[in-house]
N, C-alpha and C. Protein backbone atom coordinates (compact mmCIF):
# COMPACT_ATOMS: atom_id res chain seq x y z
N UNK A 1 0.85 -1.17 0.00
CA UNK A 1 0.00 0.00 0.00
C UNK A 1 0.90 1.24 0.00
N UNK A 2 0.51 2.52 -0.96
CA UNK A 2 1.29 3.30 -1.00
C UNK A 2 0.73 4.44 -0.11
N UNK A 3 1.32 4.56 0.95
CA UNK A 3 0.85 5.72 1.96
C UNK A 3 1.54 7.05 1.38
N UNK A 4 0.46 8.14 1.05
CA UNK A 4 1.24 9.21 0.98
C UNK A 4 1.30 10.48 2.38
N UNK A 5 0.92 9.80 3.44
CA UNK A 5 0.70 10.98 4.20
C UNK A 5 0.86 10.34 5.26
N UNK A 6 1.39 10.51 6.53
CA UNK A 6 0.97 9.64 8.11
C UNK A 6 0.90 11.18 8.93
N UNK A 7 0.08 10.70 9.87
CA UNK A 7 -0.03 11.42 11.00
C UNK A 7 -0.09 10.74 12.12
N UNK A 8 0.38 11.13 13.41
CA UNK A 8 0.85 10.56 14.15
C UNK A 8 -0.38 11.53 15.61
N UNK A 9 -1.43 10.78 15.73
CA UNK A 9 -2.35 11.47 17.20
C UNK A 9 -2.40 10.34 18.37
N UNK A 10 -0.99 10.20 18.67
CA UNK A 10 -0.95 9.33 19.79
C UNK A 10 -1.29 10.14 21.12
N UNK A 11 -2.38 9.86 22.14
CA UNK A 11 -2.12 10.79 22.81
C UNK A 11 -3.18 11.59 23.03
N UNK A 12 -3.59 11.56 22.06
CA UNK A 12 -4.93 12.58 21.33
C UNK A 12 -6.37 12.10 22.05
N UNK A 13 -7.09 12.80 22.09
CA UNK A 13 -8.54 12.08 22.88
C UNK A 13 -9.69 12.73 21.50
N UNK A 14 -10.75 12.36 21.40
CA UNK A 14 -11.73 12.76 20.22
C UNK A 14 -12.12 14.14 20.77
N UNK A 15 -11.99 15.18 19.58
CA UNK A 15 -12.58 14.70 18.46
C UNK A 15 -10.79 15.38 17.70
N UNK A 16 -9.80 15.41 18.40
CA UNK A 16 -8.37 16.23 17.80
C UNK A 16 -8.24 15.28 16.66
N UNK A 17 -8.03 13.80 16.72
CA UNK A 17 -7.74 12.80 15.37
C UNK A 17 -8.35 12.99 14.31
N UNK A 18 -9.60 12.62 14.59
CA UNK A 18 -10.27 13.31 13.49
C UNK A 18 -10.31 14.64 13.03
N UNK A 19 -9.98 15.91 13.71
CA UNK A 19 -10.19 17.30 13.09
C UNK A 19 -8.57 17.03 12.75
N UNK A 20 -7.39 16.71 12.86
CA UNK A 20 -5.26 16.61 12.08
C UNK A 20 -6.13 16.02 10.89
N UNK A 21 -6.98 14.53 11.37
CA UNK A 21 -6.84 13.81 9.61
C UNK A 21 -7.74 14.89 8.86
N UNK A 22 -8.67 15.25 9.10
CA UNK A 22 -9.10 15.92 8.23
C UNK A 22 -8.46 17.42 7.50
N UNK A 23 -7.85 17.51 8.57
CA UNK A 23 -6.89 18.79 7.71
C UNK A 23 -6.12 18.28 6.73
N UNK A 24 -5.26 17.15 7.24
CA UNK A 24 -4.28 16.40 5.98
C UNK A 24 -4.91 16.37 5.03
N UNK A 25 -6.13 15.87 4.82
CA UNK A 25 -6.79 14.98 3.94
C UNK A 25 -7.03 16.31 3.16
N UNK A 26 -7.63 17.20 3.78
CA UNK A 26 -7.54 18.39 2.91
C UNK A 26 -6.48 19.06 1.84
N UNK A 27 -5.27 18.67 2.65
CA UNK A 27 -4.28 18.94 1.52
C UNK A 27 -3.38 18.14 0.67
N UNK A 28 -4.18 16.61 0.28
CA UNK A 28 -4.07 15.76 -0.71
C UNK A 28 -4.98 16.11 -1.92
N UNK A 29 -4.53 15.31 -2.67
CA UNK A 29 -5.41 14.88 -3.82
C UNK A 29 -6.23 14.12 -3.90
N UNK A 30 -6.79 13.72 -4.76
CA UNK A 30 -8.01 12.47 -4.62
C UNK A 30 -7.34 11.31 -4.94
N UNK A 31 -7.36 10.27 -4.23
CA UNK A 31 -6.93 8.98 -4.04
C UNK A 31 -6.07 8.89 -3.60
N UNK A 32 -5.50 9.89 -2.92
CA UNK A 32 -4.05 9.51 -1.91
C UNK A 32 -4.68 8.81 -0.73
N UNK A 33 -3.88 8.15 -0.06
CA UNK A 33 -3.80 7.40 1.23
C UNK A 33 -3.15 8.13 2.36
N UNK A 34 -4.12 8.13 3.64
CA UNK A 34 -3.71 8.87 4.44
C UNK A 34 -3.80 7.85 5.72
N UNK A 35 -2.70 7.95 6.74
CA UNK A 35 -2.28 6.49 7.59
C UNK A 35 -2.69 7.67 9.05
N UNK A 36 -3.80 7.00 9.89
CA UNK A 36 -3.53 8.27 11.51
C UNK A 36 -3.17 6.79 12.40
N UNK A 37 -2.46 7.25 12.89
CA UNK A 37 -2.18 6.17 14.21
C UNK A 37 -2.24 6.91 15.04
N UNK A 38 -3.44 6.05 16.10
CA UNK A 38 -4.01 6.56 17.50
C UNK A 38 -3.70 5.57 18.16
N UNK A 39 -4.21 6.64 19.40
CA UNK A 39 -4.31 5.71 20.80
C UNK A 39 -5.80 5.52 21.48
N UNK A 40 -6.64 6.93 21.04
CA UNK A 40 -7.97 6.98 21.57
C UNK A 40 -8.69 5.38 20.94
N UNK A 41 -9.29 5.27 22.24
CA UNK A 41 -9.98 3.41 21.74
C UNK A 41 -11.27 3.82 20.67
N UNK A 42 -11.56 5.19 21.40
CA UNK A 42 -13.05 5.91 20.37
C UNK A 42 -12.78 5.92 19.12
N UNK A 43 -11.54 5.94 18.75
CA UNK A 43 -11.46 6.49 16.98
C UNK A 43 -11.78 5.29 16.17
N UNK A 44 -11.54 4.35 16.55
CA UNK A 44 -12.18 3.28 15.71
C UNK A 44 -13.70 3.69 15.16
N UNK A 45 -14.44 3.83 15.73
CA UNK A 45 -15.85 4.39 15.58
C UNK A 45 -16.35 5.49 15.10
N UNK A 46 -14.85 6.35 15.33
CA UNK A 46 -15.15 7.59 15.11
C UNK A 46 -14.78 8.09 13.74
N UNK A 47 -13.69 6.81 13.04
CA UNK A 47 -13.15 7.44 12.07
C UNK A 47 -14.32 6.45 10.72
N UNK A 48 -14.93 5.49 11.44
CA UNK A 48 -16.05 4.88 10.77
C UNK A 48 -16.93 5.95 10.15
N UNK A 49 -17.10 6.94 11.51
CA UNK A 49 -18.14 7.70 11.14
C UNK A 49 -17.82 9.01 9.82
N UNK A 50 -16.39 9.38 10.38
CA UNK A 50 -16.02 10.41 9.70
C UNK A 50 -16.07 9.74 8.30
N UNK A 51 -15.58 8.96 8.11
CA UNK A 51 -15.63 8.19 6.57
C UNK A 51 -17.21 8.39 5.73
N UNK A 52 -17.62 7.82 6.61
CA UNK A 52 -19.39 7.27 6.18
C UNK A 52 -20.02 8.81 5.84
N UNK A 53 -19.67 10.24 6.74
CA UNK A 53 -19.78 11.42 6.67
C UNK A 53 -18.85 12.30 5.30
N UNK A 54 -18.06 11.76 5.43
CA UNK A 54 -17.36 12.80 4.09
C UNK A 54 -17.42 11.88 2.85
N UNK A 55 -17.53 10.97 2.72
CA UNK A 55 -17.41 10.33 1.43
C UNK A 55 -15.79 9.90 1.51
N UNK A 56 -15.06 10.22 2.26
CA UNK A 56 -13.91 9.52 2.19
C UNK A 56 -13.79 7.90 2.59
N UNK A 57 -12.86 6.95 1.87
CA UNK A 57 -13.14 5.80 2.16
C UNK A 57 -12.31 5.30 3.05
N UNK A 58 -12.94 4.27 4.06
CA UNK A 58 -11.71 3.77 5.10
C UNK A 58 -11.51 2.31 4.75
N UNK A 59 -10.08 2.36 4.21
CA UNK A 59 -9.81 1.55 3.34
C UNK A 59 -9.44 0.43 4.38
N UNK A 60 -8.86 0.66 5.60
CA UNK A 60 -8.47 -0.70 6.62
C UNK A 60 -8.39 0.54 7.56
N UNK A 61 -8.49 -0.46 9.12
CA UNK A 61 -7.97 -0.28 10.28
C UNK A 61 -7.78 -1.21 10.92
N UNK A 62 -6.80 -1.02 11.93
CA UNK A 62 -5.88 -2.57 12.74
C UNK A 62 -5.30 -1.82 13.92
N UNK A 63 -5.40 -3.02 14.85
CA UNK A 63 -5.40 -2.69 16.12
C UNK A 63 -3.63 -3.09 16.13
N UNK A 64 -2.92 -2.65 16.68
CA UNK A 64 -1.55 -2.94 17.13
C UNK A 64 -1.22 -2.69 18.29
N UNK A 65 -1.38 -3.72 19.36
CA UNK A 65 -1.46 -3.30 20.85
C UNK A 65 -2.62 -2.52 21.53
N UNK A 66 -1.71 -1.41 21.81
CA UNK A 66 -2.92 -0.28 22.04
C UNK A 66 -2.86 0.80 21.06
N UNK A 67 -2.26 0.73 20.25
CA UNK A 67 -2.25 1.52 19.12
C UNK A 67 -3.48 1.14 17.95
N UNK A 68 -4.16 2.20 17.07
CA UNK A 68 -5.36 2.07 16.43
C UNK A 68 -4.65 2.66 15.18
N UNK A 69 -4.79 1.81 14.26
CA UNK A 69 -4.22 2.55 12.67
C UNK A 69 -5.66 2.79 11.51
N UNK A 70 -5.39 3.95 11.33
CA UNK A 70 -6.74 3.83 10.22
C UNK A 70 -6.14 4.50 8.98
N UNK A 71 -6.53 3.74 7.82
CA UNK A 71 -5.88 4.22 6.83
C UNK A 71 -7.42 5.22 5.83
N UNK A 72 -7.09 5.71 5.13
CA UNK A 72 -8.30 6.29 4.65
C UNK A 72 -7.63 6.95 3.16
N UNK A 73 -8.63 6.67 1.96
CA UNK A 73 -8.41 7.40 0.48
C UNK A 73 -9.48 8.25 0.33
N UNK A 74 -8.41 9.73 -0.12
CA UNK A 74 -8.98 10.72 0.09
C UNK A 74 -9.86 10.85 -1.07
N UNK A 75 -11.34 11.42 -0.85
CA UNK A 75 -12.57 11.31 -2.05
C UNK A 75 -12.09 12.54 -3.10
């Protein structure tokens, strides 16, 4: 998978992950890949939602420990 972007909201509590990715995502193109690795347990759900809400797609997410990776292609 070709990631063009990571952000890193370890640390972060909702709704900060979601408002970094969405700035990134703002300054891609359409179909880039954008990688957030969290820690909040909420973002799983949350980045479901943000997806399902912008038309952006969430292409995978995976749990790594306590770490939460969500990858997402920008619409």
């Amino acid at each position: 998978m070709d990631i063009h972007k990571e952000i890193d909201t370890r640390g972060l509590n909702c709704p900060l992950p979601i408002l970094k990715a969405k700035k990134a995502l703002a300054e891609m193109v359409s179909g880039q890949l954008l990688k957030v690795v969290a820690t909040d347990t909420g973002s799983l759900k949350d980045f479901q939602a943000f997806a399902k809400q912008t038309g952006n797609e969430l292409v995978q997410q995976d749990t790594a420990g306590s770490e939460y990776i969500h990858i997402l292609r920008r619409r």
